[in-house]
Protein backbone atom coordinates (compact mmCIF):
# COMPACT_ATOMS: atom_id res chain seq x y z
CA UNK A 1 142.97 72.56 121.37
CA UNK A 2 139.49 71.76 120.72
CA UNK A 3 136.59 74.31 121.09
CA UNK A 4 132.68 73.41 120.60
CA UNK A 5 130.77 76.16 121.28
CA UNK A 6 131.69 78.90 123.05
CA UNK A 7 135.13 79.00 125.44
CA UNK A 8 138.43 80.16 125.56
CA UNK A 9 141.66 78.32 124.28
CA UNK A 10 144.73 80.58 125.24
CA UNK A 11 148.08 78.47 124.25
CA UNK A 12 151.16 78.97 126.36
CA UNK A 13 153.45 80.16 123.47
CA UNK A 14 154.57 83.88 122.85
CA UNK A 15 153.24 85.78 120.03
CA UNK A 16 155.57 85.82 117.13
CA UNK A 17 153.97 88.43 114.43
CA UNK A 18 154.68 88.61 110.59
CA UNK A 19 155.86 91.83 109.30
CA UNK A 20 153.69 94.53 107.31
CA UNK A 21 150.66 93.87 109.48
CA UNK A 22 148.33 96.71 108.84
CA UNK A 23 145.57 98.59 111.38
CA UNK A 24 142.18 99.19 109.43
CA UNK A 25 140.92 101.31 112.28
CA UNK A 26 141.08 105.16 111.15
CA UNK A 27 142.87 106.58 114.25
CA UNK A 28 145.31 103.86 114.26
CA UNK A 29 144.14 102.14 117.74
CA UNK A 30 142.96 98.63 118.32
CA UNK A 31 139.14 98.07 119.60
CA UNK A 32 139.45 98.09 122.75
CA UNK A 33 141.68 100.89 123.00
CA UNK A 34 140.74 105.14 123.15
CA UNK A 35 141.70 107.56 120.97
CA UNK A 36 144.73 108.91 122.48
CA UNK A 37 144.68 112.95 123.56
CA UNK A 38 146.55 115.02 120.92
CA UNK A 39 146.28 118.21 123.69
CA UNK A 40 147.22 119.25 126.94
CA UNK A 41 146.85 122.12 129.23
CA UNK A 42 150.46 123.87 129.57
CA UNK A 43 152.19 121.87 126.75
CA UNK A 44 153.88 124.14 123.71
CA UNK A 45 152.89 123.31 120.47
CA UNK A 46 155.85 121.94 118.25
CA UNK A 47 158.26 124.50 116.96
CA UNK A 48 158.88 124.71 113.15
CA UNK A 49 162.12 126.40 114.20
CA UNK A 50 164.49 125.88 116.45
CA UNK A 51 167.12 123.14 118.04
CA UNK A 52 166.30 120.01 116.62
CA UNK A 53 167.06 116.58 118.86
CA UNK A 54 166.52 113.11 117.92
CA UNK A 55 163.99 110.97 119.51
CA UNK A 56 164.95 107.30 119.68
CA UNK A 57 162.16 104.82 120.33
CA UNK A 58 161.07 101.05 121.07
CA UNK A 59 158.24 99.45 122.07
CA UNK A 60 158.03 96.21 124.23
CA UNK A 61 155.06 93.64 124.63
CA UNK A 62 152.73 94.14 127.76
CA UNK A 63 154.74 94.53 130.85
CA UNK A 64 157.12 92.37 130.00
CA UNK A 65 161.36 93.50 128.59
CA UNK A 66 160.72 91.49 125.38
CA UNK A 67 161.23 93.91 122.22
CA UNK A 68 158.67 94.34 119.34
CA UNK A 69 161.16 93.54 116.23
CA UNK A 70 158.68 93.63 113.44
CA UNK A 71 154.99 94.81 112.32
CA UNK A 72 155.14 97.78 113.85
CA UNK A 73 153.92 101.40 112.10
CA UNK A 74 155.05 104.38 113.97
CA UNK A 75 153.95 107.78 113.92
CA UNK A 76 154.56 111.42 115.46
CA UNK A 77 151.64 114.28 115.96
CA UNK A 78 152.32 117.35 117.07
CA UNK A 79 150.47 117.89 119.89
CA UNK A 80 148.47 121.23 119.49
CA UNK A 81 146.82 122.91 122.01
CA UNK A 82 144.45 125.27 120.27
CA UNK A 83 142.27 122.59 119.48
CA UNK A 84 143.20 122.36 115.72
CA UNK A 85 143.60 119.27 113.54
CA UNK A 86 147.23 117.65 114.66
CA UNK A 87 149.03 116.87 111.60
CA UNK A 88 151.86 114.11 111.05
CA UNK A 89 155.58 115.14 111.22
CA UNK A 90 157.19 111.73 111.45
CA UNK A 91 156.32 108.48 110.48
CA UNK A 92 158.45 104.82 110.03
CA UNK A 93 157.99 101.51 109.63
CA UNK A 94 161.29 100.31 111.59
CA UNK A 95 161.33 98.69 115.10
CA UNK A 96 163.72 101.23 116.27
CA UNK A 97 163.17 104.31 114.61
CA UNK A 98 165.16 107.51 115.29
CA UNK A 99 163.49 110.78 114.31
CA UNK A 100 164.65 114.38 114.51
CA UNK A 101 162.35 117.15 116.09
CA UNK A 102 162.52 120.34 117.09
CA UNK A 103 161.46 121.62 120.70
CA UNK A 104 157.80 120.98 121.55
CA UNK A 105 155.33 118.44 122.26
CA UNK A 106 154.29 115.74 120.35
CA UNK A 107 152.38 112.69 120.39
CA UNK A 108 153.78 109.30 119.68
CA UNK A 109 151.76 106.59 118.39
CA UNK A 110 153.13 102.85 117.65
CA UNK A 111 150.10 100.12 116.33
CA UNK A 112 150.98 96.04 116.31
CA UNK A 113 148.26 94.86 113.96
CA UNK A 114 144.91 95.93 115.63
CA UNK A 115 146.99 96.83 119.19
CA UNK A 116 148.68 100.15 120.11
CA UNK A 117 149.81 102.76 122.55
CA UNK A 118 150.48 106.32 122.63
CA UNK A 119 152.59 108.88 124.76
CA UNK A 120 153.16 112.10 124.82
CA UNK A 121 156.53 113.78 124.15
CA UNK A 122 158.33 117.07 125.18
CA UNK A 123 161.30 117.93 122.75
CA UNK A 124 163.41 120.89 124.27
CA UNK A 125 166.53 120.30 122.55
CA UNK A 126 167.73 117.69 123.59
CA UNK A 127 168.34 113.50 122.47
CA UNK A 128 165.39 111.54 124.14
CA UNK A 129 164.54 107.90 123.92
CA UNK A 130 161.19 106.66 124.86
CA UNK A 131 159.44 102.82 125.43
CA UNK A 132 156.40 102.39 124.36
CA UNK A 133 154.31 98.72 126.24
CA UNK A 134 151.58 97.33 123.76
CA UNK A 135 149.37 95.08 124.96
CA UNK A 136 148.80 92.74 122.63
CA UNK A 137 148.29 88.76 121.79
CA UNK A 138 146.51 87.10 118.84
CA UNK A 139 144.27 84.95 117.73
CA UNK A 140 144.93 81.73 115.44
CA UNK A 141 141.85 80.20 114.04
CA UNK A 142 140.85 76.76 112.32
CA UNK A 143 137.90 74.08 112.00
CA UNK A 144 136.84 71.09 112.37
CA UNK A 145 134.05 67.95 112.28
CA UNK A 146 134.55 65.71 114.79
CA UNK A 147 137.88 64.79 114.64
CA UNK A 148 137.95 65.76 111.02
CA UNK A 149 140.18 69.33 110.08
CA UNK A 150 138.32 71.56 107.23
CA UNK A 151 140.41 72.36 104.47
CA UNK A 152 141.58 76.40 105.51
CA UNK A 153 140.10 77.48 101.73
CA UNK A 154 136.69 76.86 102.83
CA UNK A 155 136.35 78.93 106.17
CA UNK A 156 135.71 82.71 106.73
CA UNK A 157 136.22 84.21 109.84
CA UNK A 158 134.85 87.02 111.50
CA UNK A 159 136.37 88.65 114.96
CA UNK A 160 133.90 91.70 117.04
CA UNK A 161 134.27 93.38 119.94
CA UNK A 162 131.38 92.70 122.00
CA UNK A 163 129.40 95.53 123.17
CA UNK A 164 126.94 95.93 126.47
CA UNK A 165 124.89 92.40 125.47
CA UNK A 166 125.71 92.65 121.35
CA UNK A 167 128.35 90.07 121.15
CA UNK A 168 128.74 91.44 117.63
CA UNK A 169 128.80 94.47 119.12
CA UNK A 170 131.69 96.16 116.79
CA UNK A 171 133.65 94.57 113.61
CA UNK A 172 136.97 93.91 114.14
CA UNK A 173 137.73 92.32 110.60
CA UNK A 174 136.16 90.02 108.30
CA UNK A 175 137.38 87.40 106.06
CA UNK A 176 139.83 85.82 108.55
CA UNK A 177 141.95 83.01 106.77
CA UNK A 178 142.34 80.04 108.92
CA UNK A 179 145.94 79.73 110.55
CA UNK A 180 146.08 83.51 109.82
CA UNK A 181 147.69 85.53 112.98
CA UNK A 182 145.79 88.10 114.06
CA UNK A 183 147.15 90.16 116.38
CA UNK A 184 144.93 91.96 118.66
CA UNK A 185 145.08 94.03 122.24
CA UNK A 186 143.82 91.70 125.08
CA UNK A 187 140.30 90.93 125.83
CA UNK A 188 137.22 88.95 124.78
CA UNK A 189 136.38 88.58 121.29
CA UNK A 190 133.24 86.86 119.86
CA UNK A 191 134.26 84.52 116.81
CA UNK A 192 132.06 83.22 113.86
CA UNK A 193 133.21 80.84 111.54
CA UNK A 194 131.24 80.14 108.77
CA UNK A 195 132.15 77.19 106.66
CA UNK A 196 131.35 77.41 102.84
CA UNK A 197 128.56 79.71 101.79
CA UNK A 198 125.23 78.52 103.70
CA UNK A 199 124.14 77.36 106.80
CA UNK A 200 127.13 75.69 108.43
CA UNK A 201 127.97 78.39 111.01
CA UNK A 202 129.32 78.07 114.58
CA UNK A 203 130.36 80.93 117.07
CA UNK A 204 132.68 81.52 120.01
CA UNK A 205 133.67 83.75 122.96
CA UNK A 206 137.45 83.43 122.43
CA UNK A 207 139.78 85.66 125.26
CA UNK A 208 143.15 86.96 124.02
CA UNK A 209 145.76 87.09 126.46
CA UNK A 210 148.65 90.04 126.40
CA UNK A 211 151.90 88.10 125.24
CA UNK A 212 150.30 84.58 124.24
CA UNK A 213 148.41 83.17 120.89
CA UNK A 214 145.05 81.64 121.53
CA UNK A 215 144.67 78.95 119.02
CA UNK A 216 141.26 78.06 118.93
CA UNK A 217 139.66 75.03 116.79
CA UNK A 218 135.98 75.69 116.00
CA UNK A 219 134.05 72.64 115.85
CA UNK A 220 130.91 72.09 113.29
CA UNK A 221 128.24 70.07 112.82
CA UNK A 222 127.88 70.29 108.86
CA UNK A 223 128.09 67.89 105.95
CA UNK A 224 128.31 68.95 101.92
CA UNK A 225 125.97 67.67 100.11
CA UNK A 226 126.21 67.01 95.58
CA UNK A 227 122.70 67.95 94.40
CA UNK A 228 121.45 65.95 91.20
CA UNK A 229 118.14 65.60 88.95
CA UNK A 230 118.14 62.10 88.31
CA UNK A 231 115.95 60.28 85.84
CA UNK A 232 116.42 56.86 87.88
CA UNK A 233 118.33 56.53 90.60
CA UNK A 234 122.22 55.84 90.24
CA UNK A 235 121.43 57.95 86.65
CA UNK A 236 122.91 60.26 85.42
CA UNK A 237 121.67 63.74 86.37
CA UNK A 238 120.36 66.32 83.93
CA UNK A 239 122.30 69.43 83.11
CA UNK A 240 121.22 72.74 83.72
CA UNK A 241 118.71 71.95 86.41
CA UNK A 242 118.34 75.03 88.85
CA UNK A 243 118.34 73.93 92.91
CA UNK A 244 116.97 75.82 95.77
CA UNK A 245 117.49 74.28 99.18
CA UNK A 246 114.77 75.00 101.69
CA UNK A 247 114.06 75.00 105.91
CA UNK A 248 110.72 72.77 106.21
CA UNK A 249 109.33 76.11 107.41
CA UNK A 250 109.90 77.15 103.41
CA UNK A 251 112.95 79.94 103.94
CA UNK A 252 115.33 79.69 101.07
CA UNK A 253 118.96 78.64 102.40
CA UNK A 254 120.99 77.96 98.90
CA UNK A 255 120.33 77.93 95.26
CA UNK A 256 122.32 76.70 92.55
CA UNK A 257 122.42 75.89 89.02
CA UNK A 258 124.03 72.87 87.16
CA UNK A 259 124.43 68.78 86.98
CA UNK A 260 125.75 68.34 90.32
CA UNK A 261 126.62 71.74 92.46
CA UNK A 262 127.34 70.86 95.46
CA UNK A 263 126.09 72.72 98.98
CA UNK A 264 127.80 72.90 102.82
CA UNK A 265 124.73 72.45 105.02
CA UNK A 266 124.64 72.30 108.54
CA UNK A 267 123.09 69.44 110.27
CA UNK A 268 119.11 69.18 110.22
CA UNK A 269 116.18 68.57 107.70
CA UNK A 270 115.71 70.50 104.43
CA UNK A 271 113.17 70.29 101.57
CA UNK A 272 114.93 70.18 97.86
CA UNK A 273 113.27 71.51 94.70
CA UNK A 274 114.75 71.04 91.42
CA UNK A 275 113.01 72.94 88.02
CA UNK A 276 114.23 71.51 84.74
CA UNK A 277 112.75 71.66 81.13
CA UNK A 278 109.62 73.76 82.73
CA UNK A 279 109.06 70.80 85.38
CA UNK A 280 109.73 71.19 88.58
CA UNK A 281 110.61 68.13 91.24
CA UNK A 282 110.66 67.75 94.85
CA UNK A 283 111.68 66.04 97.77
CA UNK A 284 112.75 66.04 102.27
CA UNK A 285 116.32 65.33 102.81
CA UNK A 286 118.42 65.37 105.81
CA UNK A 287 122.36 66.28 106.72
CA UNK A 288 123.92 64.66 109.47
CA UNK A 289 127.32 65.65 110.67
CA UNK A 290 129.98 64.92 108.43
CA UNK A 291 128.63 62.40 106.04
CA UNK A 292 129.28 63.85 102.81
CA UNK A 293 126.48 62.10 100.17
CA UNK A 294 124.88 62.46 97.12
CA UNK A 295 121.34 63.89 97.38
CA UNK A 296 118.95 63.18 94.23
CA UNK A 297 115.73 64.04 93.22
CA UNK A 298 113.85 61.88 90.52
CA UNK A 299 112.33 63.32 87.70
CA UNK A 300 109.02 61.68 87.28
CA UNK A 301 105.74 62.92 86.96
């Protein structure tokens, strides 16, 4: 699917994650999720002695019956009602971990890359199995020109939570690979992809949808451009020149250093300066979508 500008692109297939995805997020919850409650009026604190009882659980995707096999990071509190800190008793990595408690209450946490879901637990001596639901989908990102793909290596991606009327309201993650799943709880997300290291920028409201990928192509208008000090033109440029790349209005977008760096703009009109040998050389340029060129300045007094 195609995306210029802001929309939403949900694809109809089910989310298939990689394994070892990890949650960045200190209390081990997605964005859009709260902190889960680690206390609760009338629940025991866990026992350090006592019958011990295994605890069997699973978690499933949204409302649906379809198991979570992989990427999944569990772990048990105990669920203390004094107030205190809760500390870990029991933590795994499986999709169907067993543990072994003794009587009292706990809290159960499961996270699915930036997704997950609590419930509380009351041991009393007794096997128990519980089911956790995540709601979760993803997000699989790319870019183009026209009808042009950009090579993955040179976009970034960045994924917030928009906040009140901040789109980039909250950081999800930065750094986003293109074709990289990221798996995330459902809701809107706001998307920028930047594509090398200026200018060329575009952004996107993107929904994720519990139990589907949303594979979104982000469309920009940008063209890279090879900067060179020229002596005549078709010559061959001088070494060692240092570029800056200017807005009309004089604000500094790129500099770079060298016989022919080249610079990702995005489409409009920039001024060029190039300083060589204690001269320095100017001229206007202009980058239209996707026409990659050669931009040179002459070196003449």
């Amino acid at each position: 699917m195609w995306l210029a500008g802001a929309a939403s692109l949900p694809a109809a297939c089910l989310l298939v994650a990689p394994a070892g995805a990890q949650n960045p997020f200190g209390n081990g919850l997605g964005p859009n999720l709260p902190a889960p409650s680690i206390t609760g009026p009338g629940l025991p604190g866990p026992s350090l002695s006592g019958e011990e009882a295994a605890l069997a659980v699973s978690a499933v995707l949204g409302a649906g019956e379809r198991r979570l096999a992989s990427g999944l990071a569990w772990r048990v509190y105990e669920d203390r009602s004094d107030g205190g800190r809760p500390a870990i008793v029991a933590r795994s990595n499986e999709a169907e971990p067993s543990f072994r408690l003794p009587a009292g209450a706990y809290v159960v946490t499961v996270t699915y890359g930036y997704a997950s879901a609590s419930k509380k637990v009351v041991m009393s001596g007794q096997p128990q199995s519980e089911r956790l639901k995540v709601n979760a989908g993803a997000l699989k990102l790319s870019g183009a020109i026209g009808d042009t793909r950009i090579a993955p290596g040179q976009l970034s991606f960045s994924v917030f939570v928009p906040i009140g009327t901040n789109s980039e309201g909250r950081l999800v993650r930065s750094g986003v690979k293109a074709g990289e799943l990221l798996r995330l709880p459902e809701g809107t997300y706001h998307v920028v992809s930047t594509y090398g290291e200026s200018n060329a920028i575009q952004r996107a409201d993107l929904k994720v949808e519990n139990g589907r990928v949303t594979d979104a192509t982000l469309n920009h208008r940008a063209a890279t451009v090879t900067l060179k000090l020229v002596a005549s033109a078709g010559a061959e440029a001088f070494a060692g020149t240092a570029f800056s790349v200017l807005t009309p209005g004089g604000d500094t977008i790129r500099e770079a250093i060298g016989a022919f760096p080249q610079v990702t703009l995005a489409e409009g009109d920039y001024v060029l300066i190039a300083r060589h040998d204690g001269q320095v050389y100017t001229r206007e340029f202009k980058v239209e979508s996707g026409l990659d060129r050669d931009v040179e300045v002459l070196a003449k007094s």
